[in-house]
C-alpha atoms as a PDB file:
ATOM      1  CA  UNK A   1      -3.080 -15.173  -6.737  1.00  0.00           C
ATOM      2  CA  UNK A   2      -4.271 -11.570  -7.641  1.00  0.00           C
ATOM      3  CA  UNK A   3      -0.947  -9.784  -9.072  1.00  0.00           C
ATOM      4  CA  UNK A   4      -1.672  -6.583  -6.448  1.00  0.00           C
ATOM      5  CA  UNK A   5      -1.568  -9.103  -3.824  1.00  0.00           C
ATOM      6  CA  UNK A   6       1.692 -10.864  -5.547  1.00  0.00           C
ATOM      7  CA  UNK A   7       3.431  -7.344  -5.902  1.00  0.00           C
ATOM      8  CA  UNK A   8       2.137  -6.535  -2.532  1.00  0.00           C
ATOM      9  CA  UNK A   9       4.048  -9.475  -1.064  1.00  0.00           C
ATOM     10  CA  UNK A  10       7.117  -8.909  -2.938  1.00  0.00           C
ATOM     11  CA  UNK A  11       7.761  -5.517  -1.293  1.00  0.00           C
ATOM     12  CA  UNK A  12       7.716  -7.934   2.471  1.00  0.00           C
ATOM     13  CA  UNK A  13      10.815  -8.556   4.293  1.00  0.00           C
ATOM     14  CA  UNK A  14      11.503 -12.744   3.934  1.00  0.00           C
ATOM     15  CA  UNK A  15      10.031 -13.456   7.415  1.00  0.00           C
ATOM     16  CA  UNK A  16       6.682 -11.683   6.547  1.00  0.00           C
ATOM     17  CA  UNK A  17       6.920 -12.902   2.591  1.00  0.00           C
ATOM     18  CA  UNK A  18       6.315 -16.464   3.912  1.00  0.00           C
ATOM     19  CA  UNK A  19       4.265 -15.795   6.889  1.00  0.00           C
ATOM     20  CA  UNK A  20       1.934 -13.674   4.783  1.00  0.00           C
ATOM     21  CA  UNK A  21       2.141 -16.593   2.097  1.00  0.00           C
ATOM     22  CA  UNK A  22       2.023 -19.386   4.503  1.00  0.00           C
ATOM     23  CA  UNK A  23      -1.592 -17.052   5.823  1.00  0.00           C
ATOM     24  CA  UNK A  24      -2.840 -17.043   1.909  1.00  0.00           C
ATOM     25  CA  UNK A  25      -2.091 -20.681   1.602  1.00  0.00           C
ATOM     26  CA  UNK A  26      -4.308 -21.487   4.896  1.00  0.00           C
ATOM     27  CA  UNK A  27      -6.955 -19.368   3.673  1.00  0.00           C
ATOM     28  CA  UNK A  28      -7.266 -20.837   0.222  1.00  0.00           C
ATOM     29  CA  UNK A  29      -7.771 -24.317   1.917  1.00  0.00           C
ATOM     30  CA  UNK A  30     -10.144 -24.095   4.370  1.00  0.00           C
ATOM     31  CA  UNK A  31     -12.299 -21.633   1.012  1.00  0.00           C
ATOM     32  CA  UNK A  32     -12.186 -24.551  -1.241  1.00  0.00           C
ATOM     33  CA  UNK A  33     -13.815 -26.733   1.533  1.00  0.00           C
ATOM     34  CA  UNK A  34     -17.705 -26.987   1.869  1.00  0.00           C
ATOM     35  CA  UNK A  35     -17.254 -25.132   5.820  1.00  0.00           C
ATOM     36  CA  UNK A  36     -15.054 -22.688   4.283  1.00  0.00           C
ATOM     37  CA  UNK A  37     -17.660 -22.142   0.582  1.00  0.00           C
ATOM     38  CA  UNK A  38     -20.488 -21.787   3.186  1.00  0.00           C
ATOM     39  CA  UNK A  39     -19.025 -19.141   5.835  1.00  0.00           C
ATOM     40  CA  UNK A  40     -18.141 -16.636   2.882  1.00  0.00           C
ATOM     41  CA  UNK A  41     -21.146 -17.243   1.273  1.00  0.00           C
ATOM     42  CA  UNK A  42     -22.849 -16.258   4.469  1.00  0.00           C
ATOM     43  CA  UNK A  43     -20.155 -13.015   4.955  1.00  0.00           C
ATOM     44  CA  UNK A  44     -21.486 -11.994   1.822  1.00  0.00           C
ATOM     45  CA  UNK A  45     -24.910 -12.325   2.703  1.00  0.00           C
ATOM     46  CA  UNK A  46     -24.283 -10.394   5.794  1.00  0.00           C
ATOM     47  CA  UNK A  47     -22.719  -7.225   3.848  1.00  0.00           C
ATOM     48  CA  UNK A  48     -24.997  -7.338   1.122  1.00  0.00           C
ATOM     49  CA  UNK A  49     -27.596  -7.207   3.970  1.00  0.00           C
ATOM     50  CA  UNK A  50     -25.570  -4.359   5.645  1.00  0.00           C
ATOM     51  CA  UNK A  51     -24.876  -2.572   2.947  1.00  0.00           C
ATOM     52  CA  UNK A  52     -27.966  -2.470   0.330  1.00  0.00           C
ATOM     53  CA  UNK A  53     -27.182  -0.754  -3.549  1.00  0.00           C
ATOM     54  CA  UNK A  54     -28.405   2.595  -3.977  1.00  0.00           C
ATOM     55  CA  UNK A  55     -31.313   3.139  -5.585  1.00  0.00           C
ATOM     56  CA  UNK A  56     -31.455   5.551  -8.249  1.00  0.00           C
ATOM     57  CA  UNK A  57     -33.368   9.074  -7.982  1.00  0.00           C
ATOM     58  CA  UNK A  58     -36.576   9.179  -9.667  1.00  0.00           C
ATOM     59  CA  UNK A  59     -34.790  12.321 -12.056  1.00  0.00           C
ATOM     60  CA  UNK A  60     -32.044  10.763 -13.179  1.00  0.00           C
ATOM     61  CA  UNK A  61     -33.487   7.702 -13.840  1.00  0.00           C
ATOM     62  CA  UNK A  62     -36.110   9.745 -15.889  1.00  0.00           C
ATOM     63  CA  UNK A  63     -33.647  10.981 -17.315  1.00  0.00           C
ATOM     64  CA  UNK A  64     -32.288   7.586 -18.546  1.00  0.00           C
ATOM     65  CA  UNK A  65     -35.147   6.505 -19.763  1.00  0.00           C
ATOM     66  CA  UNK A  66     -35.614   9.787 -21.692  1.00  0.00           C
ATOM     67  CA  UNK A  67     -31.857   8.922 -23.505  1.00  0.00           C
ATOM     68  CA  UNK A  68     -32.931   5.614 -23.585  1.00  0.00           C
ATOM     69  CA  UNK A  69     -35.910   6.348 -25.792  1.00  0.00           C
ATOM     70  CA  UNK A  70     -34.291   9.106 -27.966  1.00  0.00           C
ATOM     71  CA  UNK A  71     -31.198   6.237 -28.550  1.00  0.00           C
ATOM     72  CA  UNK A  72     -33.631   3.645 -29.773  1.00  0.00           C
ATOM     73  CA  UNK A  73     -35.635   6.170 -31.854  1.00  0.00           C
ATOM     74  CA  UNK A  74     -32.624   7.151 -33.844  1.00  0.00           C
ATOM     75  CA  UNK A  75     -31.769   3.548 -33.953  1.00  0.00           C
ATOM     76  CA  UNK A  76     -28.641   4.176 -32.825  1.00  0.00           C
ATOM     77  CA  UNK A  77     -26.861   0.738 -30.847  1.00  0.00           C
ATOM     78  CA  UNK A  78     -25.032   0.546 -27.538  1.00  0.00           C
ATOM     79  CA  UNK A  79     -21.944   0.438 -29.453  1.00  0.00           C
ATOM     80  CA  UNK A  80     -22.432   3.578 -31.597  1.00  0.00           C
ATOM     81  CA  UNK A  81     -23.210   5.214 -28.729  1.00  0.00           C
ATOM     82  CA  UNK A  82     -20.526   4.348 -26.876  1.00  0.00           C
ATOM     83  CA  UNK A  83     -18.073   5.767 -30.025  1.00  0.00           C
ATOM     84  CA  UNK A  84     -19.930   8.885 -29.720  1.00  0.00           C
ATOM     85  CA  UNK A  85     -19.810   9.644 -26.168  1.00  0.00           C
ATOM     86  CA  UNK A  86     -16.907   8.324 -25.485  1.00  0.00           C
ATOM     87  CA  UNK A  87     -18.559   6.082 -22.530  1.00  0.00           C
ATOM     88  CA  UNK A  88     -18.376   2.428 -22.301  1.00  0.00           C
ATOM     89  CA  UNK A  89     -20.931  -0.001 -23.894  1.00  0.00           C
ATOM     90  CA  UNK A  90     -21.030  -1.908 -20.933  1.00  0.00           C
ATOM     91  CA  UNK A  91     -21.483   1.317 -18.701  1.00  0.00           C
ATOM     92  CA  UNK A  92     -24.349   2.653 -21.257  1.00  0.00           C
ATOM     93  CA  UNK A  93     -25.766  -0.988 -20.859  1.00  0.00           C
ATOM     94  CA  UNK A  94     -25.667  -0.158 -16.696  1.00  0.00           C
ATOM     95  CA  UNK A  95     -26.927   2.978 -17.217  1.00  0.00           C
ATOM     96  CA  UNK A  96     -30.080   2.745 -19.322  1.00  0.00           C
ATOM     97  CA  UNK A  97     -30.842  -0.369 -17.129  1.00  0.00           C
ATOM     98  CA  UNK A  98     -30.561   1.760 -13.191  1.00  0.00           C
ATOM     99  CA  UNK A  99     -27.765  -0.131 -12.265  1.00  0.00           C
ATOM    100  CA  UNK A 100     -26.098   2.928 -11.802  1.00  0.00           C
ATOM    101  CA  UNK A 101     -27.737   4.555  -8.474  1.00  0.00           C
ATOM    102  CA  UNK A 102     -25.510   8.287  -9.038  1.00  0.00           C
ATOM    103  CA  UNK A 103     -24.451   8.944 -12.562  1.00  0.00           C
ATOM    104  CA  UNK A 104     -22.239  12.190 -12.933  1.00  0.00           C
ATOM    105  CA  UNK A 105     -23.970  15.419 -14.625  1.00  0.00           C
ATOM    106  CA  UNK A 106     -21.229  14.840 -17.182  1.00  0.00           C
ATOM    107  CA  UNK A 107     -21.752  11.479 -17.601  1.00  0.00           C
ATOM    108  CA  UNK A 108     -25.383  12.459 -18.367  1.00  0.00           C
ATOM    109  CA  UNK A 109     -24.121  15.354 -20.857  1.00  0.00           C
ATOM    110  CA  UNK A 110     -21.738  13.196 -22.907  1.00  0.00           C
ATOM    111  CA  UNK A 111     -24.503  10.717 -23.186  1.00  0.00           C
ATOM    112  CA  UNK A 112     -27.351  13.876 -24.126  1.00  0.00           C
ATOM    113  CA  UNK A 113     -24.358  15.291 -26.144  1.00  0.00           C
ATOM    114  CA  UNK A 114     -23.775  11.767 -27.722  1.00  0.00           C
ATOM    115  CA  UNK A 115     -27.721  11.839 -28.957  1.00  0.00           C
ATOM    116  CA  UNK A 116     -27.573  15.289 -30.293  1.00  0.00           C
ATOM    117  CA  UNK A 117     -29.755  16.589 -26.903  1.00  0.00           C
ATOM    118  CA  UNK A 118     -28.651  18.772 -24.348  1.00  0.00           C
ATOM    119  CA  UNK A 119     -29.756  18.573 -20.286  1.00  0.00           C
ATOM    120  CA  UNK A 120     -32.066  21.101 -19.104  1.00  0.00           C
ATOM    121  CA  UNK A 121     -32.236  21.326 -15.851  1.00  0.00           C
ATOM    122  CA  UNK A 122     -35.290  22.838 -13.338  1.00  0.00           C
ATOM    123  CA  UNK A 123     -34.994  24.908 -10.309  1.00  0.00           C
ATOM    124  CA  UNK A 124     -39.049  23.891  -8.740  1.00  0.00           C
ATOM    125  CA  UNK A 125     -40.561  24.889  -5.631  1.00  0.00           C
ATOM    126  CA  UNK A 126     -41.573  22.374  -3.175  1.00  0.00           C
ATOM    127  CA  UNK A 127     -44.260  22.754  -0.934  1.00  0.00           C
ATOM    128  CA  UNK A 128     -43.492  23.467   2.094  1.00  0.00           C
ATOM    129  CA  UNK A 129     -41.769  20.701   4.201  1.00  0.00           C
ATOM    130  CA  UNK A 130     -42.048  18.608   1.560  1.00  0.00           C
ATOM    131  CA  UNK A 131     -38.372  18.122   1.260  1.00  0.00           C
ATOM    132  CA  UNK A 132     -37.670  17.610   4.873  1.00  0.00           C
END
């Protein structure tokens, strides 16, 4: 059991402690049984359906790749990176590879700042309706 859900139950009057428990227990069951395996594999499917990642904006992700290329030209690593920015290797790892579909302006800076770079960023005029 999770420890949120443990602590969760703890703060339960008795009745609800062992209903709730009795509820967890049931669950847990009919999940380790093929039925149960295949109805949450299919809830998943359904969400993931329902609710598709992000994809990440063409400028950012040029961006990225921009960082991406400047880290590997200074042969710097994920890891010295990470010391430099103060970002997490594994979030540098999600970042250079668009698994991040929004990454913050300062996320972006401390990684520029990280590689010696700074942002610059455009103000361009679309054609008209372009945007719309």
């Amino acid at each position: 059991m999770h420890p949120r859900t443990r602590r969760a139950l703890e703060t339960l009057p008795p009745e609800a402690r062992a209903a709730a428990e009795a509820a967890i227990v049931r669950s847990e069951t009919y999940r380790a049984k093929p039925e149960g395996q295949a109805e949450q594999e299919e809830v998943i499917h359904k969400v993931r359906e329902e609710f598709r990642p992000l994809a990440i904006d063409p400028e950012p992700a040029e961006a990225l790749a921009a960082l991406r290329a400047e880290r590997e030209r200074q042969g710097l690593s994920l890891s010295e990176v990470s010391e430099q920015s103060g970002l997490d290797r594994a979030t540098l790892s999600k970042l250079e590879t668009g698994q991040v579909p929004n990454p913050t302006v300062s996320t972006l800076r401390a990684l520029a700042r990280a590689l010696n770079k700074r942002l610059s960023w455009l103000l361009i005029d679309e054609p008209a309706g372009a945007g719309r």
